[in-house]
PDB file of N, CA and C in Angstrom:
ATOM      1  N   UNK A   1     -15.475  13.124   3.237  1.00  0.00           N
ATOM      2  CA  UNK A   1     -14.806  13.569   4.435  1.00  0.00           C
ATOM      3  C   UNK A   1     -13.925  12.460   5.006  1.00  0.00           C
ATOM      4  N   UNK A   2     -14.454  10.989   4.941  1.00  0.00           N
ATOM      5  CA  UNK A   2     -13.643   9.889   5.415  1.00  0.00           C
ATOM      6  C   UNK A   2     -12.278  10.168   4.277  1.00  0.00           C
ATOM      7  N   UNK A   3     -12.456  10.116   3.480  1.00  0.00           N
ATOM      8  CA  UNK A   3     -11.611   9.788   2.131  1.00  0.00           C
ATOM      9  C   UNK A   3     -10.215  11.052   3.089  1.00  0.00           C
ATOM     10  N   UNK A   4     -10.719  12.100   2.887  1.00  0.00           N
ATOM     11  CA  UNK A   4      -9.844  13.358   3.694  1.00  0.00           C
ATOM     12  C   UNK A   4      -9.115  12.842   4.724  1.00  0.00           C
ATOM     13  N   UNK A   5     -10.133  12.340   5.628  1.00  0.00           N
ATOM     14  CA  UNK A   5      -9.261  11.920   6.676  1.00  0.00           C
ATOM     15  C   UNK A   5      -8.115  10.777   6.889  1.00  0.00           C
ATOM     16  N   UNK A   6      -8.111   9.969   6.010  1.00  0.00           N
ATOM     17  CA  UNK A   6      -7.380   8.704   5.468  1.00  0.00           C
ATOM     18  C   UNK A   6      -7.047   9.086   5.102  1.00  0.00           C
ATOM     19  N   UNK A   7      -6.851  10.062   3.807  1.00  0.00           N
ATOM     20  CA  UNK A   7      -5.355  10.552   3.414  1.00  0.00           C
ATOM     21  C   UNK A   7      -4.591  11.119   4.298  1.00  0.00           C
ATOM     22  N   UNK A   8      -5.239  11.504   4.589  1.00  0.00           N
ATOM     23  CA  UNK A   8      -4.000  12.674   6.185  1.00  0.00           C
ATOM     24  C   UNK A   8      -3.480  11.872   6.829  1.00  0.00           C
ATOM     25  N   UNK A   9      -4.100  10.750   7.193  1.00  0.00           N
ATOM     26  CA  UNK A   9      -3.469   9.867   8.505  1.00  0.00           C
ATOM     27  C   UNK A   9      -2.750   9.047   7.681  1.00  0.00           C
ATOM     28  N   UNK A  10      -2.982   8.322   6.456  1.00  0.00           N
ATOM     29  CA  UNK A  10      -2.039   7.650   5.306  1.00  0.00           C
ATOM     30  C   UNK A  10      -0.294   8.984   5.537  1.00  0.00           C
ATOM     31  N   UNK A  11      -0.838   9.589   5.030  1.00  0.00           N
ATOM     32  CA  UNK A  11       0.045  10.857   4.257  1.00  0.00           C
ATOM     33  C   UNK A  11       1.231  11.120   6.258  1.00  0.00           C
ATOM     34  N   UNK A  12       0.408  11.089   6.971  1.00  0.00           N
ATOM     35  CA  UNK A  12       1.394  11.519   8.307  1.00  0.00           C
ATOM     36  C   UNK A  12       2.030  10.242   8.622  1.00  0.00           C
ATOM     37  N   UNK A  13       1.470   9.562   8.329  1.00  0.00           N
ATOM     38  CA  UNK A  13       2.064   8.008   8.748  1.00  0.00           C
ATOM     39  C   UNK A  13       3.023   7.553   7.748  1.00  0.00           C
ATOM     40  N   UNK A  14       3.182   7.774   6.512  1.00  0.00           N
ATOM     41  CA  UNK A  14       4.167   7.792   5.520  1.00  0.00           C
ATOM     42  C   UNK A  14       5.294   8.907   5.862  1.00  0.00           C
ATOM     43  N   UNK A  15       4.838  10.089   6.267  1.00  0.00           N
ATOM     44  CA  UNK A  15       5.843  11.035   6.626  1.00  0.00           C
ATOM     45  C   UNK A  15       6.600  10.513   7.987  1.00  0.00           C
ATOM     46  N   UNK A  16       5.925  10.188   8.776  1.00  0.00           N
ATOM     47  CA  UNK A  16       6.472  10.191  10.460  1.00  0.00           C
ATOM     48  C   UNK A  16       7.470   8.946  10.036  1.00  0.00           C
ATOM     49  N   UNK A  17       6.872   7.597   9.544  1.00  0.00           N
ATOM     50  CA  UNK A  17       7.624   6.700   9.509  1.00  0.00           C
ATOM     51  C   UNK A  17       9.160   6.839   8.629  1.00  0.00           C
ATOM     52  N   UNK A  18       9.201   7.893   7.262  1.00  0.00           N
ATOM     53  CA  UNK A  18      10.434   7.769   6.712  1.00  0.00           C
ATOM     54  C   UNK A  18      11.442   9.028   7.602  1.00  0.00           C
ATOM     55  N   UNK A  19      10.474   9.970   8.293  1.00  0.00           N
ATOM     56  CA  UNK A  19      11.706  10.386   9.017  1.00  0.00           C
ATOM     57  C   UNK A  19      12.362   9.369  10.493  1.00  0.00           C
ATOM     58  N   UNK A  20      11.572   8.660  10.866  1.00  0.00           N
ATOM     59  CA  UNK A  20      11.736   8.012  12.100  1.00  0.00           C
ATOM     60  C   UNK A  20      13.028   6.850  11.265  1.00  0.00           C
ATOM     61  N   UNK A  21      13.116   6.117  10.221  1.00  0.00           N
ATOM     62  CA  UNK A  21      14.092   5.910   9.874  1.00  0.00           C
ATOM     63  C   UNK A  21      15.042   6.215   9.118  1.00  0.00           C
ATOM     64  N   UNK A  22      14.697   7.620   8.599  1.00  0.00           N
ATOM     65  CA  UNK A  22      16.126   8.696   8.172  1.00  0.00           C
ATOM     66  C   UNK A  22      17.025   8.893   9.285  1.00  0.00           C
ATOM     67  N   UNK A  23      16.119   9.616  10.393  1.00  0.00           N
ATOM     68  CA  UNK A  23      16.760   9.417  11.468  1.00  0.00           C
ATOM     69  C   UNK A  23      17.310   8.610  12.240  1.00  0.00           C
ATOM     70  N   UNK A  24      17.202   7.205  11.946  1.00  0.00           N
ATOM     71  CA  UNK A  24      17.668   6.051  12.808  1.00  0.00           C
ATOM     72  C   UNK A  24      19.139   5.611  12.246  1.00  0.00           C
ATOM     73  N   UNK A  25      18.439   6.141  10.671  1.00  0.00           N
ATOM     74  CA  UNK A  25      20.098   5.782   9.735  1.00  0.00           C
ATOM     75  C   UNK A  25      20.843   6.729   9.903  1.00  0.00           C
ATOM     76  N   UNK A  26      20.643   8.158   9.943  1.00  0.00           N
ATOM     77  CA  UNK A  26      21.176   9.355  10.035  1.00  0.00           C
ATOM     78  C   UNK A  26      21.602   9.591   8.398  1.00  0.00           C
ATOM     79  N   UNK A  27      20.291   9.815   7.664  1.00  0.00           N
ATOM     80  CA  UNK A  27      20.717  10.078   6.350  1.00  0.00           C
ATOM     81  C   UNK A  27      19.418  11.403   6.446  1.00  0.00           C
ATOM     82  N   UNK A  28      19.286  10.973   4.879  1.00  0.00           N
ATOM     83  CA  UNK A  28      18.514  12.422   4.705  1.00  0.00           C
ATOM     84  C   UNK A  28      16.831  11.767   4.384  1.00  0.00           C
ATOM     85  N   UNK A  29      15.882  12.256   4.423  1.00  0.00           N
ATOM     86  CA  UNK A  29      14.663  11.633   4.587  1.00  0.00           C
ATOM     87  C   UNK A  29      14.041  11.841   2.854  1.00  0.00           C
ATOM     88  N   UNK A  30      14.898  12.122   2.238  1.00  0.00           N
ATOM     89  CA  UNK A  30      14.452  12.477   0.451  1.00  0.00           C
ATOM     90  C   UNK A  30      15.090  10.724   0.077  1.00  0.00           C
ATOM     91  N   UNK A  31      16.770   9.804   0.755  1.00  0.00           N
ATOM     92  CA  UNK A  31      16.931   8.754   0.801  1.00  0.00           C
ATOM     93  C   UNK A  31      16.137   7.594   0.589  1.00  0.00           C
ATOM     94  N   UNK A  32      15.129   7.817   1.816  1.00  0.00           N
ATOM     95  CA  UNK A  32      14.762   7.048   2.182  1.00  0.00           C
ATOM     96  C   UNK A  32      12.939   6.824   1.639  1.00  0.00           C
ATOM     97  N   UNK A  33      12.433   7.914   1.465  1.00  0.00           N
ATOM     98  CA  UNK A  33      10.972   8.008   1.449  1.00  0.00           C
ATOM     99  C   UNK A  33      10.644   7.193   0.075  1.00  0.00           C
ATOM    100  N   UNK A  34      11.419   6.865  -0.694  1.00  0.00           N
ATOM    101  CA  UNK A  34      10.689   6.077  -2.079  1.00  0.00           C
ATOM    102  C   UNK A  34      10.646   4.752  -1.050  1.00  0.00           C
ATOM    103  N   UNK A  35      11.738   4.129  -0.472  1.00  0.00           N
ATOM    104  CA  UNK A  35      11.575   2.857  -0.130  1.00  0.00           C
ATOM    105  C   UNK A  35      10.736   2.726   0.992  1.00  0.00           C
ATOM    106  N   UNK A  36      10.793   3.667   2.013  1.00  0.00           N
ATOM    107  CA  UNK A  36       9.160   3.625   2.746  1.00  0.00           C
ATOM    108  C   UNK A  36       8.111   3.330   1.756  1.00  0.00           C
ATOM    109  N   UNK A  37       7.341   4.676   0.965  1.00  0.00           N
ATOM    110  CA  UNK A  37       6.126   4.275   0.388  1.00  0.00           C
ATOM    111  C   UNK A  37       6.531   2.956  -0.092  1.00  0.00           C
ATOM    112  N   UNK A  38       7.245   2.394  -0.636  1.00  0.00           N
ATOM    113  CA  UNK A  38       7.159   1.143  -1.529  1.00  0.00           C
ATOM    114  C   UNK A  38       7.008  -0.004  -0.202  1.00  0.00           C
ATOM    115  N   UNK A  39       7.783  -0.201   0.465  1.00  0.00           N
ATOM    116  CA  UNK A  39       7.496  -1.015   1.870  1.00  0.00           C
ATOM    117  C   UNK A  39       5.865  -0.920   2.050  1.00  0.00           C
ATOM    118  N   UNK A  40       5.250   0.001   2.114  1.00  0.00           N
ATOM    119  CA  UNK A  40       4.294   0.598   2.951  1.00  0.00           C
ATOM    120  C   UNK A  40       2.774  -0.146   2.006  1.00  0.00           C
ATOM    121  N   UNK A  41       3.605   0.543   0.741  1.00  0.00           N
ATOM    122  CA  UNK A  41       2.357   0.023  -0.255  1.00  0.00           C
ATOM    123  C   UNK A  41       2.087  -1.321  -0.689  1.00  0.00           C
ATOM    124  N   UNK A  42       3.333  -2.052  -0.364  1.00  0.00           N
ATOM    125  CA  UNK A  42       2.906  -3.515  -0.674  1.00  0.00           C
ATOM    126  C   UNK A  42       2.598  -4.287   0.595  1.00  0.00           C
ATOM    127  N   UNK A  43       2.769  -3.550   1.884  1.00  0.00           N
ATOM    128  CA  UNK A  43       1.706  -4.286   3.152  1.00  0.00           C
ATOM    129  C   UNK A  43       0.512  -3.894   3.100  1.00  0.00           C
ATOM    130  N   UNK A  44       0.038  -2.432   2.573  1.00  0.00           N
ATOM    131  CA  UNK A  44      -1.044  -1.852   2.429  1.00  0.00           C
ATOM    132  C   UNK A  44      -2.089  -2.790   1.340  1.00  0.00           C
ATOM    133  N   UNK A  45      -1.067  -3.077   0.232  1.00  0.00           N
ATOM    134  CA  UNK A  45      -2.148  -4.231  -0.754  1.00  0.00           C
ATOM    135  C   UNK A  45      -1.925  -5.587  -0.678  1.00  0.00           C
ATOM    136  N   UNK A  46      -1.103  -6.285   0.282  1.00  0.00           N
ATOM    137  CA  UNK A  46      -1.205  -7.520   1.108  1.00  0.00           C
ATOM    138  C   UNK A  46      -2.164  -7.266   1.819  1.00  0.00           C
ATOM    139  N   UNK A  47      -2.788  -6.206   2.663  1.00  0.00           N
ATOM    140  CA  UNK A  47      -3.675  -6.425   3.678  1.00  0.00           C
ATOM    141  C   UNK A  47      -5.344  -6.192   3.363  1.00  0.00           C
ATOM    142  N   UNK A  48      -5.518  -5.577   2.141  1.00  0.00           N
ATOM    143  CA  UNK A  48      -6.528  -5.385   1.565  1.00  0.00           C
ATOM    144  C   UNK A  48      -6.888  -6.076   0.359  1.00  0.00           C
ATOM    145  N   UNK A  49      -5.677  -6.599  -0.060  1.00  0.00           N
ATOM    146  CA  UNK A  49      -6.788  -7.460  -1.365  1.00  0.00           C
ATOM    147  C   UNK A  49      -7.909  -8.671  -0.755  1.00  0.00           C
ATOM    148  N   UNK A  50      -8.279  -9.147  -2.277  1.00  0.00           N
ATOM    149  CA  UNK A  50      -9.652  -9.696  -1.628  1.00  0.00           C
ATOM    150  C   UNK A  50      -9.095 -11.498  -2.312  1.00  0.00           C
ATOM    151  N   UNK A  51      -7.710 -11.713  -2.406  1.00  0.00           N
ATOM    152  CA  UNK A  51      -7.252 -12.723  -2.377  1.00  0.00           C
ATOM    153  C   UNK A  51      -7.093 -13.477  -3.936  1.00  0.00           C
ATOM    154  N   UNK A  52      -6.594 -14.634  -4.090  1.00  0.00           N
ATOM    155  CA  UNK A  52      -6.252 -14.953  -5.195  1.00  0.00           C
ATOM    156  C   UNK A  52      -6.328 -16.499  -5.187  1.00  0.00           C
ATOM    157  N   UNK A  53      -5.265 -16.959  -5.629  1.00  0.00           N
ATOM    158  CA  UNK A  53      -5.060 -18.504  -6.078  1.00  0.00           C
ATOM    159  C   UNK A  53      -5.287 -19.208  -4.428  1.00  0.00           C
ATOM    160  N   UNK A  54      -4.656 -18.533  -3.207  1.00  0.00           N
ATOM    161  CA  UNK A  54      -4.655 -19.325  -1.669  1.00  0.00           C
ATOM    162  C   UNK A  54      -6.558 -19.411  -1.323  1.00  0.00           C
ATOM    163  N   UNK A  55      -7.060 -17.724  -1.718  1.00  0.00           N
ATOM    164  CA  UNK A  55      -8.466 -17.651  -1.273  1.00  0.00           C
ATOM    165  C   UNK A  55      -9.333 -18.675  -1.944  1.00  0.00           C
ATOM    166  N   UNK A  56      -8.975 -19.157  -3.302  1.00  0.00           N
ATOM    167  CA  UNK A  56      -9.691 -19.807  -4.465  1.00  0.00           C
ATOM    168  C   UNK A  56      -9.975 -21.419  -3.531  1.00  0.00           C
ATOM    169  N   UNK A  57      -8.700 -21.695  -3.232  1.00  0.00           N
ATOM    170  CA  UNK A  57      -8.237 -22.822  -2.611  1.00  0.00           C
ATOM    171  C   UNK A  57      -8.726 -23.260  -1.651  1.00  0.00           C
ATOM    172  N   UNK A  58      -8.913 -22.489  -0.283  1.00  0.00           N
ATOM    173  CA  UNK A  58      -9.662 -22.446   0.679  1.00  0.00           C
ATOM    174  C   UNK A  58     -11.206 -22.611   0.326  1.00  0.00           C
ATOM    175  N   UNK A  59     -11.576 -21.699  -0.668  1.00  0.00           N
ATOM    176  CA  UNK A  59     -12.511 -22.102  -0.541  1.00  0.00           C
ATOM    177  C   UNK A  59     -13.468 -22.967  -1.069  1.00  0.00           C
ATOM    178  N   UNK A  60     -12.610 -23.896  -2.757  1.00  0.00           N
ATOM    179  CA  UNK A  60     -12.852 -24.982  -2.866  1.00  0.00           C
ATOM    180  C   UNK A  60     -12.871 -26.029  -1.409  1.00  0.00           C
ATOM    181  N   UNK A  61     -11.773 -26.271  -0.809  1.00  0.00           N
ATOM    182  CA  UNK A  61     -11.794 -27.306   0.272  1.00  0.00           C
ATOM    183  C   UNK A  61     -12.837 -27.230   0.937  1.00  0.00           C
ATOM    184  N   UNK A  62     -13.420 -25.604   1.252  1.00  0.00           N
ATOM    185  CA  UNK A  62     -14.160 -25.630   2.358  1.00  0.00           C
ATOM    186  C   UNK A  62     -15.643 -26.110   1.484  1.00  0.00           C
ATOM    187  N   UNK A  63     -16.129 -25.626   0.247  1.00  0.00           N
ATOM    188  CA  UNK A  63     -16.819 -26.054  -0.667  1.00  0.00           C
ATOM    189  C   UNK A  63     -17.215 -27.949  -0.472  1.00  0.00           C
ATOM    190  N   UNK A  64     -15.992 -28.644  -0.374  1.00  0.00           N
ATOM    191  CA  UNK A  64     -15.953 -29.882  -1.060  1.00  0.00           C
ATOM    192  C   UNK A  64     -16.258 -30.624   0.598  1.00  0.00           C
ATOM    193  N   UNK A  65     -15.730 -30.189   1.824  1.00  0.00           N
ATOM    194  CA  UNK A  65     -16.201 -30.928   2.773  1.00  0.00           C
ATOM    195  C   UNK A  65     -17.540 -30.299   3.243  1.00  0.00           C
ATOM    196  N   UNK A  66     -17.876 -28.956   3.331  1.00  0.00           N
ATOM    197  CA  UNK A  66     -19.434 -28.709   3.665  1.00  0.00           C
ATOM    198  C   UNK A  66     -20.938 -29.465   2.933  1.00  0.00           C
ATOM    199  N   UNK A  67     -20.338 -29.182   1.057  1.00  0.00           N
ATOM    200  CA  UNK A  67     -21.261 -29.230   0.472  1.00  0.00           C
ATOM    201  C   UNK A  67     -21.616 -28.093  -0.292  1.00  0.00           C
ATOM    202  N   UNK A  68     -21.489 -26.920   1.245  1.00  0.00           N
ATOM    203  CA  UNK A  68     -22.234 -25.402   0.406  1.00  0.00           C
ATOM    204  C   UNK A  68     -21.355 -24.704  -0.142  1.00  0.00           C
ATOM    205  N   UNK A  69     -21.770 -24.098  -1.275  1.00  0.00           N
ATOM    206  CA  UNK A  69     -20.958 -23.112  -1.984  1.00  0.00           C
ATOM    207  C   UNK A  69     -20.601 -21.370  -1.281  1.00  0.00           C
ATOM    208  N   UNK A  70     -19.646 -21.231  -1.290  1.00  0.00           N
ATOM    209  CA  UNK A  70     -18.795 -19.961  -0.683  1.00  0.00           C
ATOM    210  C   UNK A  70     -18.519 -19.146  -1.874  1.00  0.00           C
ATOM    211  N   UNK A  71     -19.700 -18.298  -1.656  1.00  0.00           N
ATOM    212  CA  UNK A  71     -19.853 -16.776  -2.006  1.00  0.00           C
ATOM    213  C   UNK A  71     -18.953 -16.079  -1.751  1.00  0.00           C
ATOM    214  N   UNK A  72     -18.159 -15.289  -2.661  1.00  0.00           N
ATOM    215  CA  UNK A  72     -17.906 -13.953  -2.102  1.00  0.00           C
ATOM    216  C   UNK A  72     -18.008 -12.756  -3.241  1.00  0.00           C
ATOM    217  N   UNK A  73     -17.622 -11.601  -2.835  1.00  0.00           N
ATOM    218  CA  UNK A  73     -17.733 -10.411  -3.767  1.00  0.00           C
ATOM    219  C   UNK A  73     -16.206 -10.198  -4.745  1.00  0.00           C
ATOM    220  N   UNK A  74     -16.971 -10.078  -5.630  1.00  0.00           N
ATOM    221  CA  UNK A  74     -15.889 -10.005  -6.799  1.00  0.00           C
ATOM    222  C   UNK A  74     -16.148  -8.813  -7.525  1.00  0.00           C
ATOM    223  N   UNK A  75     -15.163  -7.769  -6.736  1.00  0.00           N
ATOM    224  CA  UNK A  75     -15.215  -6.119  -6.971  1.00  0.00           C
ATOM    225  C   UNK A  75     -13.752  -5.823  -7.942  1.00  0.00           C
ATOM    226  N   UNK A  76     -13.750  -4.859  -8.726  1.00  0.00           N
ATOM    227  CA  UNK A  76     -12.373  -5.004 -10.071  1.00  0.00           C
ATOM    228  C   UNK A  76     -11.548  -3.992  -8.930  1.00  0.00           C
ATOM    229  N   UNK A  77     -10.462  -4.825  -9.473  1.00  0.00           N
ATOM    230  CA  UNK A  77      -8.988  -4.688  -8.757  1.00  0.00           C
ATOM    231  C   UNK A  77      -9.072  -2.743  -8.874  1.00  0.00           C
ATOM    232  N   UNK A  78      -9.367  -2.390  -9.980  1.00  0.00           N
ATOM    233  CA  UNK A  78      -9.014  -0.796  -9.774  1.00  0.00           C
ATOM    234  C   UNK A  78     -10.484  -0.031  -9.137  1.00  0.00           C
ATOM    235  N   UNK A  79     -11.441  -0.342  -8.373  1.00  0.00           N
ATOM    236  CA  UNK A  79     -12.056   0.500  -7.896  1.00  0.00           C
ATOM    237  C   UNK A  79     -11.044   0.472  -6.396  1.00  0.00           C
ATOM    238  N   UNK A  80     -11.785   2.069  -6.398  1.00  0.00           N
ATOM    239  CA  UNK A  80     -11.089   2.697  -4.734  1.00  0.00           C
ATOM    240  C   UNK A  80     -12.390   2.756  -4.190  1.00  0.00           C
ATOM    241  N   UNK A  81     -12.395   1.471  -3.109  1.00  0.00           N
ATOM    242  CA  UNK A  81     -13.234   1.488  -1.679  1.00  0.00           C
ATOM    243  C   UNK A  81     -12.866   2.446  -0.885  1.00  0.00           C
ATOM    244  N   UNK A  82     -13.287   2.509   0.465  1.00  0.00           N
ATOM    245  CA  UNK A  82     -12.860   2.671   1.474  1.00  0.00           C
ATOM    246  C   UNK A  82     -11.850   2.385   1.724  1.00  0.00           C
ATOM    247  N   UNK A  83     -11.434   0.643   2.203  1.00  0.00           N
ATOM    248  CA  UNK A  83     -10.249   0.329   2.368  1.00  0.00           C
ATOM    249  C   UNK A  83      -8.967   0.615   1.557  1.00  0.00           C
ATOM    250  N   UNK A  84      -9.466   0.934  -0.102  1.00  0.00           N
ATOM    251  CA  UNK A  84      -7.863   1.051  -0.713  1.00  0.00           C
ATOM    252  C   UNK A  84      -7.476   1.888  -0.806  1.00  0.00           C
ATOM    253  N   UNK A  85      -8.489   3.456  -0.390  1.00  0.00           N
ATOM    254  CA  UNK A  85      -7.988   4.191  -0.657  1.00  0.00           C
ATOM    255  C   UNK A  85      -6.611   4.700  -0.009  1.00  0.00           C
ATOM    256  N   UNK A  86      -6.104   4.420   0.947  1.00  0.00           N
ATOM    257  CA  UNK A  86      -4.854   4.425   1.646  1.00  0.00           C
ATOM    258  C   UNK A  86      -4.082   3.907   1.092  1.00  0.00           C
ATOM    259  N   UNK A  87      -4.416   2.933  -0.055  1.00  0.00           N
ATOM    260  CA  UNK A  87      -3.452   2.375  -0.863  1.00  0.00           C
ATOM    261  C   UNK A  87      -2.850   3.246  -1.934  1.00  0.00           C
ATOM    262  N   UNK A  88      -4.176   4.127  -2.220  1.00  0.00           N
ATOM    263  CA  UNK A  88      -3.441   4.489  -3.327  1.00  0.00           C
ATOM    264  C   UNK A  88      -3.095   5.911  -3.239  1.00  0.00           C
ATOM    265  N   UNK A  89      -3.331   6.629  -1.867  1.00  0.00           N
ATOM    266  CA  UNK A  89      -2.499   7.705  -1.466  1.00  0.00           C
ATOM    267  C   UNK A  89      -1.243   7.067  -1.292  1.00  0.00           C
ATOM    268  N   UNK A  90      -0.711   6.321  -0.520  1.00  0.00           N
ATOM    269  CA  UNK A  90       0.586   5.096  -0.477  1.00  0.00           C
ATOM    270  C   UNK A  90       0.915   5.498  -2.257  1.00  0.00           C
ATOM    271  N   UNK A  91       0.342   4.564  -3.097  1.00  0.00           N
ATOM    272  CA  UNK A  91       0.922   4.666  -4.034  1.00  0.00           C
ATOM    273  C   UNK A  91       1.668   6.118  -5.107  1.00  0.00           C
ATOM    274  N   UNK A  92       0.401   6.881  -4.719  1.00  0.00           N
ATOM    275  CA  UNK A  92       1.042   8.126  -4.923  1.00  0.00           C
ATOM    276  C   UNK A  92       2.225   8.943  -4.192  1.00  0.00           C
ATOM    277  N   UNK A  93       2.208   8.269  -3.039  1.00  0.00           N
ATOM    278  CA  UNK A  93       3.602   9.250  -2.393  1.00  0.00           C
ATOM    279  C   UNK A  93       4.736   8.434  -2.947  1.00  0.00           C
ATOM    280  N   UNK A  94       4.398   7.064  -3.126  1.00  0.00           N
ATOM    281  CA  UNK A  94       5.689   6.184  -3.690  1.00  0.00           C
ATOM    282  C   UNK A  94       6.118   6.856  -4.745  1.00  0.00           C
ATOM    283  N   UNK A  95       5.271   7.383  -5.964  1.00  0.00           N
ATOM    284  CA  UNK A  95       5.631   7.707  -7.573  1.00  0.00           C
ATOM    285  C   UNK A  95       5.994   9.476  -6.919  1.00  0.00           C
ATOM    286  N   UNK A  96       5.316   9.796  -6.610  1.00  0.00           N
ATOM    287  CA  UNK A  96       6.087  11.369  -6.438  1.00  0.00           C
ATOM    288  C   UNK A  96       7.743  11.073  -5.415  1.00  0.00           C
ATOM    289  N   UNK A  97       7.625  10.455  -4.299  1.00  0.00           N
ATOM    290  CA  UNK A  97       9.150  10.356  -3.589  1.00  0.00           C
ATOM    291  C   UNK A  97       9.907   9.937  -4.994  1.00  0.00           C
ATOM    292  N   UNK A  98       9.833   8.676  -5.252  1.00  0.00           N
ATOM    293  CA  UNK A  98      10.615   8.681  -7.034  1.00  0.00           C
ATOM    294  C   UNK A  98      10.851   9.556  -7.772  1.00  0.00           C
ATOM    295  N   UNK A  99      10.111  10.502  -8.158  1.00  0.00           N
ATOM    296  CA  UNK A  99      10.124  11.370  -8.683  1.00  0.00           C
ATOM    297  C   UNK A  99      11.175  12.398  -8.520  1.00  0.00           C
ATOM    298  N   UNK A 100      10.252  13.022  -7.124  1.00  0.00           N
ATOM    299  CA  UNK A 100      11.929  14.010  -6.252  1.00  0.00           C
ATOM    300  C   UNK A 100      13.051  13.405  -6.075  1.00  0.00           C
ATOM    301  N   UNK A 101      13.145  12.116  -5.956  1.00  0.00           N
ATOM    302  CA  UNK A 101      14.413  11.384  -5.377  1.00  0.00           C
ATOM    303  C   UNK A 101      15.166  11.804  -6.788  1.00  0.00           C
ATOM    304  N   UNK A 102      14.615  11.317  -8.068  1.00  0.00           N
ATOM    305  CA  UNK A 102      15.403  10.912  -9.152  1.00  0.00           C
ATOM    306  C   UNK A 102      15.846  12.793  -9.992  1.00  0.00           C
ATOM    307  N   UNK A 103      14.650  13.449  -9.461  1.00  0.00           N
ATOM    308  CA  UNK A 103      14.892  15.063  -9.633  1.00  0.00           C
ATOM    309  C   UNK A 103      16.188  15.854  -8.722  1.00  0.00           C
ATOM    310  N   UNK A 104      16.076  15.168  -7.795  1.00  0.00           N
ATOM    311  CA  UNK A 104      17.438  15.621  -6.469  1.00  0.00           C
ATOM    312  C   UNK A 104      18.553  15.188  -6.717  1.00  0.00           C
ATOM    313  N   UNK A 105      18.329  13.752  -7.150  1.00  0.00           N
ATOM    314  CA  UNK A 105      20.129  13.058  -8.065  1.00  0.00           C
ATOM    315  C   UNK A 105      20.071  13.306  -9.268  1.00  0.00           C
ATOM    316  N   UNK A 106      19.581  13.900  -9.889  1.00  0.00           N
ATOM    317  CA  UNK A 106      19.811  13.950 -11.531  1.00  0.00           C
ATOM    318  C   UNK A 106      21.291  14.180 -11.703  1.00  0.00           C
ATOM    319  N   UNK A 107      22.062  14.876 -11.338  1.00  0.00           N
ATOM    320  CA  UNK A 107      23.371  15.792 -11.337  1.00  0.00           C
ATOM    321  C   UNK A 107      24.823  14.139 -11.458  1.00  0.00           C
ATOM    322  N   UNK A 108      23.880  13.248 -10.051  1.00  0.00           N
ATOM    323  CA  UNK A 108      24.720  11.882  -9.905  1.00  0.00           C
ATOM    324  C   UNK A 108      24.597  11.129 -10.958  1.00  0.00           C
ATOM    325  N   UNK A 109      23.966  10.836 -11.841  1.00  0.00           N
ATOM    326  CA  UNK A 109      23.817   9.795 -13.085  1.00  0.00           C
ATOM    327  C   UNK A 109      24.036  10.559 -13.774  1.00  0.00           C
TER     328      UNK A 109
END
């Protein structure tokens, strides 16, 4: 039921935001919606990953002046938590807007 509800609020918040700047540009909102989701999805997996080479770093230093060793959870990049799943509704509206976008210009290339 959470999962439901995060998509909806993912899915309205992807919608509201590419018309709020279709409309700001005064274009058409089929324009614009690949580069929303894509905007959207790479703050969405900036804000949820569980870090990399900076996190490693930190927490050697913090390691080397405490003493104690810094635990953390090391879950594989493709399970869908809670948190990613907004990511990867995000990601899916990105590959379908692509999709229609490149189905709507076919005629232009």
């Amino acid at each position: 039921m959470k999962k439901l509800f995060f998509a909806i609020i993912t899915l309205g918040f992807l919608f509201g935001l590419t018309w709020i700047v279709s409309d700001f540009m005064h274009g058409k909102m089929i324009d614009y919606a690949f580069f929303v989701g894509l905007v959207v999805t790479i703050i969405i997996r900036f804000f949820t990953s569980s870090g990399g080479y900076a996190t490693n770093s930190i927490n050697l230093s913090t390691q080397t002046q405490t003493g104690m060793k810094v635990t953390g959870e090391n879950a594989s990049p493709f399970t869908v938590t809670q948190k990613s799943f907004s990511l990867l509704v995000s990601f899916t509206f990105t590959i379908v807007s692509l999709l229609v976008t490149l189905a709507y210009y076919w005629k232009e290339f």
